[in-house]
C-alpha atoms as a PDB file:
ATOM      1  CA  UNK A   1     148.160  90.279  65.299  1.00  0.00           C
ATOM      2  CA  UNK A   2     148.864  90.045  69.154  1.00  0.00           C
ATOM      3  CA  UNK A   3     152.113  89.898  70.825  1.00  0.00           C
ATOM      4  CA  UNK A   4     153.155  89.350  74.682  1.00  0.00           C
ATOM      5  CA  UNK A   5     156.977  89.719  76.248  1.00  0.00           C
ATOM      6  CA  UNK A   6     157.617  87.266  78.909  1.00  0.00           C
ATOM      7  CA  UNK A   7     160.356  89.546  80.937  1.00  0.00           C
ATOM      8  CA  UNK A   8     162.486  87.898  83.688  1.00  0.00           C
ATOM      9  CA  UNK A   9     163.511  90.765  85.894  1.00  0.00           C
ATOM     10  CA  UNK A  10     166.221  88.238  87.259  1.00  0.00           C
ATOM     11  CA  UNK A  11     167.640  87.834  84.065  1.00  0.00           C
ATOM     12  CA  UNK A  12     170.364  90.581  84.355  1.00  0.00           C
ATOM     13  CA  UNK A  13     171.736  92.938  86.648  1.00  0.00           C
ATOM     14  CA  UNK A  14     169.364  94.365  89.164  1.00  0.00           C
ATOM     15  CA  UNK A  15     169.842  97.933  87.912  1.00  0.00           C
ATOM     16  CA  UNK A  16     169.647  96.960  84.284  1.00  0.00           C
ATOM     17  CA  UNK A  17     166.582  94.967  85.056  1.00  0.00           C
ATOM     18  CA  UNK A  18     164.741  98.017  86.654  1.00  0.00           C
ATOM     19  CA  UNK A  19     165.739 100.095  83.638  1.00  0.00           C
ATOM     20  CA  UNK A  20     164.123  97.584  80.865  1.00  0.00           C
ATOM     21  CA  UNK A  21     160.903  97.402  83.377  1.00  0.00           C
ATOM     22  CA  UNK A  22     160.623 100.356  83.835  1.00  0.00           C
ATOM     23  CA  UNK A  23     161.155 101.704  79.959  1.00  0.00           C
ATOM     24  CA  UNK A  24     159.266  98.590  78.659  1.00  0.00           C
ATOM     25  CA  UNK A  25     156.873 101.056  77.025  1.00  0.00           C
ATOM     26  CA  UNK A  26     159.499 101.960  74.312  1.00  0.00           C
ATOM     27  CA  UNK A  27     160.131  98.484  73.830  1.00  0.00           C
ATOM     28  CA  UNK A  28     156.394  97.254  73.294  1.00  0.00           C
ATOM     29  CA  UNK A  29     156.278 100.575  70.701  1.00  0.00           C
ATOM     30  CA  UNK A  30     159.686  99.251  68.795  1.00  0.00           C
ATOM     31  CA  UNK A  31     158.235  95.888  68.330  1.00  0.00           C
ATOM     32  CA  UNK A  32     154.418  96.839  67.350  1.00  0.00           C
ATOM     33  CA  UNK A  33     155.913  99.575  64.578  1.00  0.00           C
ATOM     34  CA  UNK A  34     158.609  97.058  63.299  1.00  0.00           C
ATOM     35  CA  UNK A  35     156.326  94.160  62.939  1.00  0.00           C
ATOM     36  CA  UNK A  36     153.137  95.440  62.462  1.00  0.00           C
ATOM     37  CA  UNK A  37     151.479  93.892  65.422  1.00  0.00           C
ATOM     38  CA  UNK A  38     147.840  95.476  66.725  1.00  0.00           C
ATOM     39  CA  UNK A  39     148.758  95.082  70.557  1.00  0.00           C
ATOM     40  CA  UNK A  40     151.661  94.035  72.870  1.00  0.00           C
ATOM     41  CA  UNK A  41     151.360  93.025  76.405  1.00  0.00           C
ATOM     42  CA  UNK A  42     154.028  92.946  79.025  1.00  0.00           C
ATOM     43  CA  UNK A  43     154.390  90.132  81.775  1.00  0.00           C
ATOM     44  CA  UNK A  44     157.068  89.456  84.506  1.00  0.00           C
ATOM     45  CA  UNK A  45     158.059  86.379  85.732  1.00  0.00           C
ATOM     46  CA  UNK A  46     158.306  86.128  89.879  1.00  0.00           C
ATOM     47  CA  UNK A  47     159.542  82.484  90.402  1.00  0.00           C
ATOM     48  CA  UNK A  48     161.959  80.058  88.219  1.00  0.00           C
ATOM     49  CA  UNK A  49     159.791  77.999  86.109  1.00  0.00           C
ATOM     50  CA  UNK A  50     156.614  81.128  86.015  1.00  0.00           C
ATOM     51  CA  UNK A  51     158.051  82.010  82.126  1.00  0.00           C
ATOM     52  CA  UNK A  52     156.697  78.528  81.218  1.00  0.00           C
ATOM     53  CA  UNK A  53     153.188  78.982  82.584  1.00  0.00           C
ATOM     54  CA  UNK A  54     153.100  82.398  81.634  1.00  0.00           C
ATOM     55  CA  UNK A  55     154.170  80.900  77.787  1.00  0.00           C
ATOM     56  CA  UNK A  56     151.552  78.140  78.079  1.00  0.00           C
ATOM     57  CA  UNK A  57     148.439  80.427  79.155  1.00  0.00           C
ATOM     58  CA  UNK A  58     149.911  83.451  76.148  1.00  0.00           C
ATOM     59  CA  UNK A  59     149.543  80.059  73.799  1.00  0.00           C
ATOM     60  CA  UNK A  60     146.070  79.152  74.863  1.00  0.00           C
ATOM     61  CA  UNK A  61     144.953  82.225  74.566  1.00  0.00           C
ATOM     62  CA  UNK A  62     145.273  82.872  71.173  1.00  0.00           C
ATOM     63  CA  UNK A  63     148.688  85.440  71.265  1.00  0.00           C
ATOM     64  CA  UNK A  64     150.389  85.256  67.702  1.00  0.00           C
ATOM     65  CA  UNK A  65     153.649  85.841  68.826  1.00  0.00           C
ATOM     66  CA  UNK A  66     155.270  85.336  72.269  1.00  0.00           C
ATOM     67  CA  UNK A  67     158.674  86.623  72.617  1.00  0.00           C
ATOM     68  CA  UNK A  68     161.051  85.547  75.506  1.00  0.00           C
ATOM     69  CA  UNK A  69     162.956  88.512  77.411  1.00  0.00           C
ATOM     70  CA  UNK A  70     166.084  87.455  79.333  1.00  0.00           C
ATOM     71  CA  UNK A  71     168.574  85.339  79.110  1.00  0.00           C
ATOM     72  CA  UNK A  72     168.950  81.237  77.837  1.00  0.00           C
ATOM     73  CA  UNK A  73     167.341  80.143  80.831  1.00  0.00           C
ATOM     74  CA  UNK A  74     163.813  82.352  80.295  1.00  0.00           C
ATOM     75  CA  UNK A  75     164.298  81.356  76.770  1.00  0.00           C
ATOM     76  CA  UNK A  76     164.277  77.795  77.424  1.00  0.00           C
ATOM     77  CA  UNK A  77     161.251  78.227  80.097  1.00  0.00           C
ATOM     78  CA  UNK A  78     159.065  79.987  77.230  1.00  0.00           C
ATOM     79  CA  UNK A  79     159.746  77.464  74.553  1.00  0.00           C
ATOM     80  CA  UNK A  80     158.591  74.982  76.786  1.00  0.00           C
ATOM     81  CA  UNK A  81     155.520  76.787  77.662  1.00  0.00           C
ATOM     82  CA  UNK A  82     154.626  77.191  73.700  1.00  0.00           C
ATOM     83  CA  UNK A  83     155.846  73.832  72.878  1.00  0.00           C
ATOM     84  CA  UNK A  84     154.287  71.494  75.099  1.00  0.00           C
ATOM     85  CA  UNK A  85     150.579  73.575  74.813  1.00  0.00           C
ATOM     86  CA  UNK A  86     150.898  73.866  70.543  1.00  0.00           C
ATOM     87  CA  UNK A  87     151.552  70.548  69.778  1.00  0.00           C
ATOM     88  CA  UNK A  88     149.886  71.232  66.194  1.00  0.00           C
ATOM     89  CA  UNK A  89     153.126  72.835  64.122  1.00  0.00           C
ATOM     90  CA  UNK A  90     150.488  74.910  61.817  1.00  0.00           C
ATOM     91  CA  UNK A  91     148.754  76.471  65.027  1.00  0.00           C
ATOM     92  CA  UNK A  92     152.074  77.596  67.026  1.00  0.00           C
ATOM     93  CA  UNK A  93     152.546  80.859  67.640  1.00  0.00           C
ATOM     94  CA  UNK A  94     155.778  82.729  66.603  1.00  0.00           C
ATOM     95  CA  UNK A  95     158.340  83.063  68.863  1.00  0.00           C
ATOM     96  CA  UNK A  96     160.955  85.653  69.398  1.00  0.00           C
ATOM     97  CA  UNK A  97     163.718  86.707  71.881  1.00  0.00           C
ATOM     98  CA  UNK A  98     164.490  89.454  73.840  1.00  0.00           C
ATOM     99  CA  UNK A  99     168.045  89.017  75.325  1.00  0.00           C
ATOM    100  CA  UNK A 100     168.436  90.685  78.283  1.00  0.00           C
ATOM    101  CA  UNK A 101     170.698  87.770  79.774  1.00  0.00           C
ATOM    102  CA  UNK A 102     174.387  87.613  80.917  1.00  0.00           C
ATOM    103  CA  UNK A 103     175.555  85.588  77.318  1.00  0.00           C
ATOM    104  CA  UNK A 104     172.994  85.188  75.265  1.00  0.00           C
ATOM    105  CA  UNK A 105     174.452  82.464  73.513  1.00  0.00           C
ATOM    106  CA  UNK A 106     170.901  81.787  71.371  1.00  0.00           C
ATOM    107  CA  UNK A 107     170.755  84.956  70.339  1.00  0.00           C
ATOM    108  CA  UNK A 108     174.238  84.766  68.852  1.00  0.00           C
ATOM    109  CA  UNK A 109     173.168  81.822  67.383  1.00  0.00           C
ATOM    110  CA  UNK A 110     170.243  83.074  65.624  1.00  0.00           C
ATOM    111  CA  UNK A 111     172.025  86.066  64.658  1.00  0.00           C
ATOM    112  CA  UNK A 112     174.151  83.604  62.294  1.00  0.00           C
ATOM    113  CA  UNK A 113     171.294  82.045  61.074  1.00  0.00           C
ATOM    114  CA  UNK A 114     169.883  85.267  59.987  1.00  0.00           C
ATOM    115  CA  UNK A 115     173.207  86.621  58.195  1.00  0.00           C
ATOM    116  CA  UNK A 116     173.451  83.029  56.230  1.00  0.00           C
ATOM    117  CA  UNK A 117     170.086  83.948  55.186  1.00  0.00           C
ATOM    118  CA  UNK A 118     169.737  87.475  54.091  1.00  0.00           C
ATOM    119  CA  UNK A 119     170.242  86.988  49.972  1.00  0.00           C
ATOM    120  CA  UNK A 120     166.994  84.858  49.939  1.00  0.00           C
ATOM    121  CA  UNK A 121     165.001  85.948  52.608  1.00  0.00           C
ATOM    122  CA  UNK A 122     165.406  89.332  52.710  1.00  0.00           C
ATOM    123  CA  UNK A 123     162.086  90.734  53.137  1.00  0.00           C
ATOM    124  CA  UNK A 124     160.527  87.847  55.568  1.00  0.00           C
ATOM    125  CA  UNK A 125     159.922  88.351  59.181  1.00  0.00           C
ATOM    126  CA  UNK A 126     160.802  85.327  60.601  1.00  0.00           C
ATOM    127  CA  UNK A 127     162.739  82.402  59.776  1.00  0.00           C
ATOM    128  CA  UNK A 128     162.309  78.646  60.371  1.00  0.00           C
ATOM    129  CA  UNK A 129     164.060  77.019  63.656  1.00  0.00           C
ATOM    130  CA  UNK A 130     164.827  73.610  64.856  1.00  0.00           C
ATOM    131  CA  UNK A 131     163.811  72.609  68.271  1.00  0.00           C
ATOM    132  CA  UNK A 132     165.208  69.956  70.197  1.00  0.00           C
ATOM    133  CA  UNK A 133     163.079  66.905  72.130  1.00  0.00           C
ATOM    134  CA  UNK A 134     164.471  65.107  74.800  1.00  0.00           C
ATOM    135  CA  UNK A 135     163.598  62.825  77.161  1.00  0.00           C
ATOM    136  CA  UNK A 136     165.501  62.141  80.224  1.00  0.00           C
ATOM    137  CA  UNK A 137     164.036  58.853  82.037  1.00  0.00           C
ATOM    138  CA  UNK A 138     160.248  59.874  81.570  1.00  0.00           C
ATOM    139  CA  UNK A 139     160.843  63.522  81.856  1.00  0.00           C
ATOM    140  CA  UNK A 140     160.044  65.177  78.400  1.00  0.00           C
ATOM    141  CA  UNK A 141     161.554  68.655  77.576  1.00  0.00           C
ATOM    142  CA  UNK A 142     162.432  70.760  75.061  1.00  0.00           C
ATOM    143  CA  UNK A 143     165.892  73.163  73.961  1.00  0.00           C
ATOM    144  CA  UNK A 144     166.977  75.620  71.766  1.00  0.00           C
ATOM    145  CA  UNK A 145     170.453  75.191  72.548  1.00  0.00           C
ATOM    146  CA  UNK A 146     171.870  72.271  73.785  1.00  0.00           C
ATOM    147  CA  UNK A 147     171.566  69.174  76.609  1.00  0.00           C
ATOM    148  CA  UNK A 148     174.105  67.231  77.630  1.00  0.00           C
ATOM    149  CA  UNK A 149     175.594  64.738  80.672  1.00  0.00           C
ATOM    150  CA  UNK A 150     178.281  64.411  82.260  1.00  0.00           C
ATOM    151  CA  UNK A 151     181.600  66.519  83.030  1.00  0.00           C
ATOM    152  CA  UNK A 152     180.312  69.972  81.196  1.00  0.00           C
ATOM    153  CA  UNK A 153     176.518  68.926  82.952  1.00  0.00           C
ATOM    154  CA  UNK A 154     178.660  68.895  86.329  1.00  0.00           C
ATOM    155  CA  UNK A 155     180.479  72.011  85.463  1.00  0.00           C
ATOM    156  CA  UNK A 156     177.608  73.658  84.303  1.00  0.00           C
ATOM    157  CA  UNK A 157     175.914  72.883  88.022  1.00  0.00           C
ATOM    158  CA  UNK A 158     179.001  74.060  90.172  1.00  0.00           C
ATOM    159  CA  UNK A 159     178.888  77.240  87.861  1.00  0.00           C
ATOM    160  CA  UNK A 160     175.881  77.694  89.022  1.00  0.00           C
ATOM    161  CA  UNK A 161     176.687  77.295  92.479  1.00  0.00           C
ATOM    162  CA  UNK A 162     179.363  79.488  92.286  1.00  0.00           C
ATOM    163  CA  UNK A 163     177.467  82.087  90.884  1.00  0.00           C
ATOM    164  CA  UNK A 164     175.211  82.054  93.761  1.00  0.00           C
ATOM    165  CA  UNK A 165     178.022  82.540  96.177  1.00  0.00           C
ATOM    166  CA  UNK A 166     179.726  84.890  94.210  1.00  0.00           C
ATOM    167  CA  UNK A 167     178.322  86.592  91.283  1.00  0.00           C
ATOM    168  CA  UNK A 168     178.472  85.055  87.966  1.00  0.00           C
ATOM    169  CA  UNK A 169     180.692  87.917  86.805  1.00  0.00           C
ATOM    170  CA  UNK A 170     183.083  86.207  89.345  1.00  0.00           C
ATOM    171  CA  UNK A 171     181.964  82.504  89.094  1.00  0.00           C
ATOM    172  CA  UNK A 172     184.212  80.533  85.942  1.00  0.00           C
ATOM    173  CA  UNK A 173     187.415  80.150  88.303  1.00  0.00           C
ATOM    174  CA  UNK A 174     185.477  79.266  91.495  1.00  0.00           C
ATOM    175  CA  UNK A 175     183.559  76.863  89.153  1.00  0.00           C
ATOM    176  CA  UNK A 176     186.347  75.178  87.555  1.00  0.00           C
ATOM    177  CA  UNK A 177     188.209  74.642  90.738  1.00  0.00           C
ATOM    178  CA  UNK A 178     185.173  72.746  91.825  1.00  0.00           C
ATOM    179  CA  UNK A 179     184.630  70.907  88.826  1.00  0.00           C
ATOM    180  CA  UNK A 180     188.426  69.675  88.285  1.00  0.00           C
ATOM    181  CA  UNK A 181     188.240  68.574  92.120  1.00  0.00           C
ATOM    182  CA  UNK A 182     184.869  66.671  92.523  1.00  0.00           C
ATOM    183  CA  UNK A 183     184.172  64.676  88.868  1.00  0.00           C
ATOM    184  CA  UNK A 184     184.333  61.690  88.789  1.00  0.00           C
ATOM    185  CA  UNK A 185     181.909  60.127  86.630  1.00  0.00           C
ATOM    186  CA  UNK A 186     183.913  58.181  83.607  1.00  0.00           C
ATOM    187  CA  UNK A 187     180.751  55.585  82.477  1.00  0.00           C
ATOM    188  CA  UNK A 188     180.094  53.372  80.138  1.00  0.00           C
ATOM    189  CA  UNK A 189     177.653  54.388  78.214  1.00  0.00           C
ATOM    190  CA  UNK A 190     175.224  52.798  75.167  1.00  0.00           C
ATOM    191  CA  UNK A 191     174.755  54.963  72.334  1.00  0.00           C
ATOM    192  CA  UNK A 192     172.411  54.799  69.303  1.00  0.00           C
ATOM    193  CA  UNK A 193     172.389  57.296  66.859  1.00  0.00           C
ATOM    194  CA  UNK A 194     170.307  57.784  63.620  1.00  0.00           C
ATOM    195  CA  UNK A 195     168.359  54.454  64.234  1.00  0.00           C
ATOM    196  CA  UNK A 196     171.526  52.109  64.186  1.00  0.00           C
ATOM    197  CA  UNK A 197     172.491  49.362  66.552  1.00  0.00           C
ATOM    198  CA  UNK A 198     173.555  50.506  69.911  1.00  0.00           C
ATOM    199  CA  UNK A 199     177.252  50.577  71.007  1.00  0.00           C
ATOM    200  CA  UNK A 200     179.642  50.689  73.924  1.00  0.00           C
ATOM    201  CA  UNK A 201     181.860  53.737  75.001  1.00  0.00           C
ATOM    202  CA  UNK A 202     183.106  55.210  77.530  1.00  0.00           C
ATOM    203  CA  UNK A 203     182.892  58.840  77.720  1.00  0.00           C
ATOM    204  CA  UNK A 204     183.546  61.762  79.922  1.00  0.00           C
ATOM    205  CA  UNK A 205     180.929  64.230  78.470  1.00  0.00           C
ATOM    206  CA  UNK A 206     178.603  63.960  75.513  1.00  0.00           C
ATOM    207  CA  UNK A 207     176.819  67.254  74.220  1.00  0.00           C
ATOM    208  CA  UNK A 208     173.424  67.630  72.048  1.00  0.00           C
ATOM    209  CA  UNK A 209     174.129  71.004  70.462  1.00  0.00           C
ATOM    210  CA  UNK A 210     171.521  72.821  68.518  1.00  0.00           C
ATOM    211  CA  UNK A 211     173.722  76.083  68.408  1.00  0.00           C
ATOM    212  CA  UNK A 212     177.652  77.051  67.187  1.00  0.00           C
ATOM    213  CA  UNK A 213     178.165  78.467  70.666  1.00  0.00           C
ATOM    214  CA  UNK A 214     177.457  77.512  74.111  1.00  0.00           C
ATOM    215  CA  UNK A 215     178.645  78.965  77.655  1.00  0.00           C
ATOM    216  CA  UNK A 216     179.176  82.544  77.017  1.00  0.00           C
ATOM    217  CA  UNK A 217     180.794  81.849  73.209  1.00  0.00           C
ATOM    218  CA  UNK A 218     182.593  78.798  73.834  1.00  0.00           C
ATOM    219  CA  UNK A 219     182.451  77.197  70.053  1.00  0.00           C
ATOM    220  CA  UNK A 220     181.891  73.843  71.136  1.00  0.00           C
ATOM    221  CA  UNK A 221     180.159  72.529  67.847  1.00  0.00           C
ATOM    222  CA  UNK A 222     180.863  74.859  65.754  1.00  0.00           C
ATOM    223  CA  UNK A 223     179.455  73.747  62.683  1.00  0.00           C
ATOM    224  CA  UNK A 224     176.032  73.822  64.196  1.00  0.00           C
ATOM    225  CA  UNK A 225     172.794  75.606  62.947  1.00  0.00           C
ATOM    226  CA  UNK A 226     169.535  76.522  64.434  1.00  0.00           C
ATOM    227  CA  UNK A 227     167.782  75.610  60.650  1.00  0.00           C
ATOM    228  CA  UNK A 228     169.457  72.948  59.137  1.00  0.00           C
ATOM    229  CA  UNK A 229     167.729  69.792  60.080  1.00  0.00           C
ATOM    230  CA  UNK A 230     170.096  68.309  62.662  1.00  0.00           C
ATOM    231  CA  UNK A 231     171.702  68.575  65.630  1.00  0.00           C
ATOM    232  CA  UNK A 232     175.291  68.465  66.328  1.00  0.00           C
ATOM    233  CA  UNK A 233     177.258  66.065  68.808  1.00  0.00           C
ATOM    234  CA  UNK A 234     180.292  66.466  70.628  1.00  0.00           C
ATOM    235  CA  UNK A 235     181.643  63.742  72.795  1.00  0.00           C
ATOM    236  CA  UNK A 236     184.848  64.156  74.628  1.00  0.00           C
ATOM    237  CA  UNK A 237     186.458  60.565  75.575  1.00  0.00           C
ATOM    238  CA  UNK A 238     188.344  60.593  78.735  1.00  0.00           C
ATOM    239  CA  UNK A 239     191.478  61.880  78.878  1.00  0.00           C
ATOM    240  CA  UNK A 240     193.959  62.713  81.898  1.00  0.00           C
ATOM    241  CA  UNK A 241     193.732  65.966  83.780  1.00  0.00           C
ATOM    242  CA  UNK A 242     196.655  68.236  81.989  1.00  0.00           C
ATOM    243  CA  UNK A 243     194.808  66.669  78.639  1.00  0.00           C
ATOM    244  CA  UNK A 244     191.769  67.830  79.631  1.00  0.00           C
ATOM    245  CA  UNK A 245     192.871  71.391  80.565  1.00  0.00           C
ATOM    246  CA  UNK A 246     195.032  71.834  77.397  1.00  0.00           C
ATOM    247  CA  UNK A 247     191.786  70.028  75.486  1.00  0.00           C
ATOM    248  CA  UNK A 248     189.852  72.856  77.013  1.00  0.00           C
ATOM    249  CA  UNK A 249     192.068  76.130  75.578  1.00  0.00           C
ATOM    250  CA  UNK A 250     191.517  73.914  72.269  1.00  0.00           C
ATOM    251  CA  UNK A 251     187.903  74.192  72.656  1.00  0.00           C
ATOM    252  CA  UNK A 252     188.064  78.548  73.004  1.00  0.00           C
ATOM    253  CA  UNK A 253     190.163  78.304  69.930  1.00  0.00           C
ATOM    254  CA  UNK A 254     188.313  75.670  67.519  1.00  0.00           C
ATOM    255  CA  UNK A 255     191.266  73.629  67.893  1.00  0.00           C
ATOM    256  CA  UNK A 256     189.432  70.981  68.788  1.00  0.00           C
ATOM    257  CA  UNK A 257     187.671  69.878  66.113  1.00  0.00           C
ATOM    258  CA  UNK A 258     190.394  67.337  64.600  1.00  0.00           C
ATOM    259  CA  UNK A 259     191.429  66.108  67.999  1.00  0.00           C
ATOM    260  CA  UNK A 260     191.703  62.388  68.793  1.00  0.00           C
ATOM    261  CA  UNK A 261     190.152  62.742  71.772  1.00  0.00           C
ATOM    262  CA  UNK A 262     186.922  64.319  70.820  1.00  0.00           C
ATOM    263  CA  UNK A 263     184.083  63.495  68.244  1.00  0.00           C
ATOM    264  CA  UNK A 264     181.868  65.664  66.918  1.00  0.00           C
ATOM    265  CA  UNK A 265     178.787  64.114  64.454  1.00  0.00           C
ATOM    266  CA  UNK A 266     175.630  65.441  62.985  1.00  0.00           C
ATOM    267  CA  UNK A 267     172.502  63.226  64.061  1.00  0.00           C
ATOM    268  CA  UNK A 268     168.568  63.684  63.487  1.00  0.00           C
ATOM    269  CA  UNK A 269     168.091  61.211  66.930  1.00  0.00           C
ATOM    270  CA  UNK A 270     170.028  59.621  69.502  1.00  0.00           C
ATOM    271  CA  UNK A 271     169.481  57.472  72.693  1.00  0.00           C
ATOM    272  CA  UNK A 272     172.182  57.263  75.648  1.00  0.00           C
ATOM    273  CA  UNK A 273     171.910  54.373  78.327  1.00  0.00           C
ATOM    274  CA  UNK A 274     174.018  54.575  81.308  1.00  0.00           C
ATOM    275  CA  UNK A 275     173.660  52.087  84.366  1.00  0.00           C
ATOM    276  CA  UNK A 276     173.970  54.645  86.968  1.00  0.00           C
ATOM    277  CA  UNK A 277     172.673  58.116  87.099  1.00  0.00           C
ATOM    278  CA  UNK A 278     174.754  61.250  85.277  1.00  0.00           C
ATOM    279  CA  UNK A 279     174.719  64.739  85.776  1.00  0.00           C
ATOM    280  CA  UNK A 280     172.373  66.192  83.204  1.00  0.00           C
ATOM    281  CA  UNK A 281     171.107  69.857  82.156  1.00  0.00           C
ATOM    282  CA  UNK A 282     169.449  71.548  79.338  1.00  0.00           C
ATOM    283  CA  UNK A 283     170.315  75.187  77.780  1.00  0.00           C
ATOM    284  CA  UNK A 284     172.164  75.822  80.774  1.00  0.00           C
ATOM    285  CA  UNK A 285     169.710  75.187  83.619  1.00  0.00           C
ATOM    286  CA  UNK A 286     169.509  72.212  85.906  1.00  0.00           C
ATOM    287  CA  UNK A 287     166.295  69.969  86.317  1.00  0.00           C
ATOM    288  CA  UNK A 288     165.010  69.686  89.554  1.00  0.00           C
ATOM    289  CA  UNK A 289     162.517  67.222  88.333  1.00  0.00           C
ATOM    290  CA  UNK A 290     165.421  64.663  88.279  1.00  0.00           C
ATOM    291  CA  UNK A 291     168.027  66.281  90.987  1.00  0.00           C
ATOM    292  CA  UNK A 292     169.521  66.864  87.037  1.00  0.00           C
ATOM    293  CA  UNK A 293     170.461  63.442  87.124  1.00  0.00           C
ATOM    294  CA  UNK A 294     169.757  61.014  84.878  1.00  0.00           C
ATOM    295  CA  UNK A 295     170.589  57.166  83.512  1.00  0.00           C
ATOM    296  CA  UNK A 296     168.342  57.552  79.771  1.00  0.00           C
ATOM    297  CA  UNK A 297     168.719  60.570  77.679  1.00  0.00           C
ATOM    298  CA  UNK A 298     167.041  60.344  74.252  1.00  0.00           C
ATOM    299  CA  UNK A 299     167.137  62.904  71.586  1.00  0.00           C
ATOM    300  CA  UNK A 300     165.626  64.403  68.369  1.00  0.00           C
ATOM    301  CA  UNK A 301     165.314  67.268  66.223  1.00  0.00           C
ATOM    302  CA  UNK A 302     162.136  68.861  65.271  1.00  0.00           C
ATOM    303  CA  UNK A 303     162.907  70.213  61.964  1.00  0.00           C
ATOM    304  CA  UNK A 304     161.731  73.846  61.253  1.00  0.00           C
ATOM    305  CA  UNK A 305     159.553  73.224  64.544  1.00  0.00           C
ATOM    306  CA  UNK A 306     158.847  77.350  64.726  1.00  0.00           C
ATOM    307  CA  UNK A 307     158.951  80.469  63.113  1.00  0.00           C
ATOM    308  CA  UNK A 308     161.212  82.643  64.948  1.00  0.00           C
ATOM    309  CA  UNK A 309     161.115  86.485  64.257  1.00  0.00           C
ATOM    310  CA  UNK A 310     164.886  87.336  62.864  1.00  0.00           C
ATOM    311  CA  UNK A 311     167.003  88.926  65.559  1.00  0.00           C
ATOM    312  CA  UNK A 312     167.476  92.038  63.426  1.00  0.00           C
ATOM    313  CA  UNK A 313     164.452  92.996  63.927  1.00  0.00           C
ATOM    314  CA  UNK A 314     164.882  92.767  68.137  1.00  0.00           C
ATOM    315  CA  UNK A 315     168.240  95.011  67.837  1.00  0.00           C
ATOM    316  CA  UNK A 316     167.268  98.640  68.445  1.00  0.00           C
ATOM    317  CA  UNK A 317     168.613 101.933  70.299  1.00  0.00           C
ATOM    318  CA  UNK A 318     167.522 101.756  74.037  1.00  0.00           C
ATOM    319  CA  UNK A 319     169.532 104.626  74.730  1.00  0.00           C
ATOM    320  CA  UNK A 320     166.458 106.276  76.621  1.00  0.00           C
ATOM    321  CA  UNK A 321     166.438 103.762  78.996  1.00  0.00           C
ATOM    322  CA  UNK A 322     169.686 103.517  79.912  1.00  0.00           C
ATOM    323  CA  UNK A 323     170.988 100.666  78.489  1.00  0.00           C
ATOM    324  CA  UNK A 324     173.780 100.514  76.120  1.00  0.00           C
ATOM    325  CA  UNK A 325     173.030 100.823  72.450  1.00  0.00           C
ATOM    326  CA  UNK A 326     172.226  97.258  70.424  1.00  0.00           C
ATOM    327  CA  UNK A 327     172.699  95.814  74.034  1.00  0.00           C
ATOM    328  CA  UNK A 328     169.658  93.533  73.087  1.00  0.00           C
END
């Protein structure tokens, strides 16, 4: 079997970056002893966006497993590389991750998976994972994580202003200053889940989660799972601004989950119609496709879409090359 890493130098730090470039060697030995591959290649990204052409050629090419290395973002990138050029579920390679990011919220996520898992599947490699399909307007993607429009969309894009202007270490307070200040999107929106009849409600954020954990931990749909069939929703209706802050320190805590003012559902599809525009993004990263904006957002789960090598298996001692021990 062949392997490739996908590596997004950008992913982290700029010194921690060098050091997992520059010791990628032990790496690529790690993962060909603990999964028995014949060869491993190594490719960097150099532009947003590269990780999913770099995904799509690995796919065409015949690699049997292509692993992502960075954070949600590169994850996101190489799923849709693999995705959208394997559209046959038997011929898909196996993916893995590398998480070199900031949060690694999917990692997390399939690290909960795996534990749930371990009486049964004990000796296996991999393990099956749900992808999501979405569509915004025309625009067809794909997430391992979550989508979503409107407020935590908007947040999620002056985060990632701020982090421009000031680091993301130093971003969340710069970000929610902005947010608080400049929403205000409260729509009426048309929802259809499961196949049923569409209905009216007015919303201030809906999210399509496909993980426990979003945003650096933040258990926003907590009873989520990677390999269970479905994906979770959370909707928060609108609520005034002191709600909405004291709704948020709910959220942190899993407080939130019997609130009136937010519902959370399981669904295997939905479909949201709005009649203007709302902010949108997927696994944290905007779409520039669409300015991340976006009246039509439909949704489904692709059950047990990939095999995804357990996470175990990813978590090693990089000691050597200066990074912090199970820091993957």
């Amino acid at each position: 079997m062949k392997a490739v890493v996908i590596f997004n130098p950008h992913a982290h730090s700029g010194e921690t970056s060098q050091r997992i470039s520059a010791g990628h060697a032990d790496i690529l030995q790690h993962l060909q002893q603990a999964l028995h591959l014949d060869t491993v290649d190594w490719l960097e990204t150099e532009h947003p966006g590269h990780a999913t052409s770099l995904a799509a050629d690995a796919t065409t090419a015949g690699y049997d497993m292509i692993f992502a290395g960075g954070g949600d973002g590169t994850i996101n990138e190489v799923l849709n590389g693999l995705m959208s050029h394997a559209p046959n579920k038997a011929h898909r390679p196996i993916f893995g991750v590398l998480p070199f990011g900031t949060s690694n919220d999917f990692f997390v996520a399939l690290k909960a998976a795996e534990a749930a898992q371990k009486t049964s599947n004990a000796k296996q490699q991999t393990m099956p994972l749900d992808v999501g399909q979405v569509v915004f307007d025309d625009l067809k993607r794909y997430f391992c994580l979550t989508t979503s429009l409107g407020l935590l969309s908007w947040a999620n894009e002056q985060y990632l202003d701020a982090s421009r202007r000031f680091g993301r270490r130093f971003a969340h307070i710069p970000a929610a200053i902005a947010t608080i200040l400049s929403y205000r999107f409260l729509p009426n929106v048309r929802i259809s889940e499961n196949g049923k009849r569409f209905h009216g409600r007015r919303i201030l954020a809906l999210t399509v989660s496909n993980s426990p954990v979003i945003a650096g931990g933040v258990p926003l749909t907590p009873e989520a799972k990677v390999n269970d069939g479905y994906l979770d929703v959370c909707i928060i209706k609108p609520v005034s601004l002191p709600r909405l802050i004291w709704l948020a320190l709910q959220i942190t805590r899993k407080a939130h989950t019997h609130s009136k003012s937010v519902i959370l559902e399981r669904i295997t599809e939905m479909t949201v119609i709005a009649k203007q525009p709302l902010p949108i993004h997927m696994d944290g990263e905007l779409l520039p496709e669409l300015g991340s904006k976006a009246s039509r957002m439909a949704v489904t789960v692709l059950p047990a879409a990939l095999r995804v090598v357990k996470p175990s298996l990813c978590e090693f001692d990089i000691g050597r090359i200066g990074l912090q021990e199970n820091s993957l």
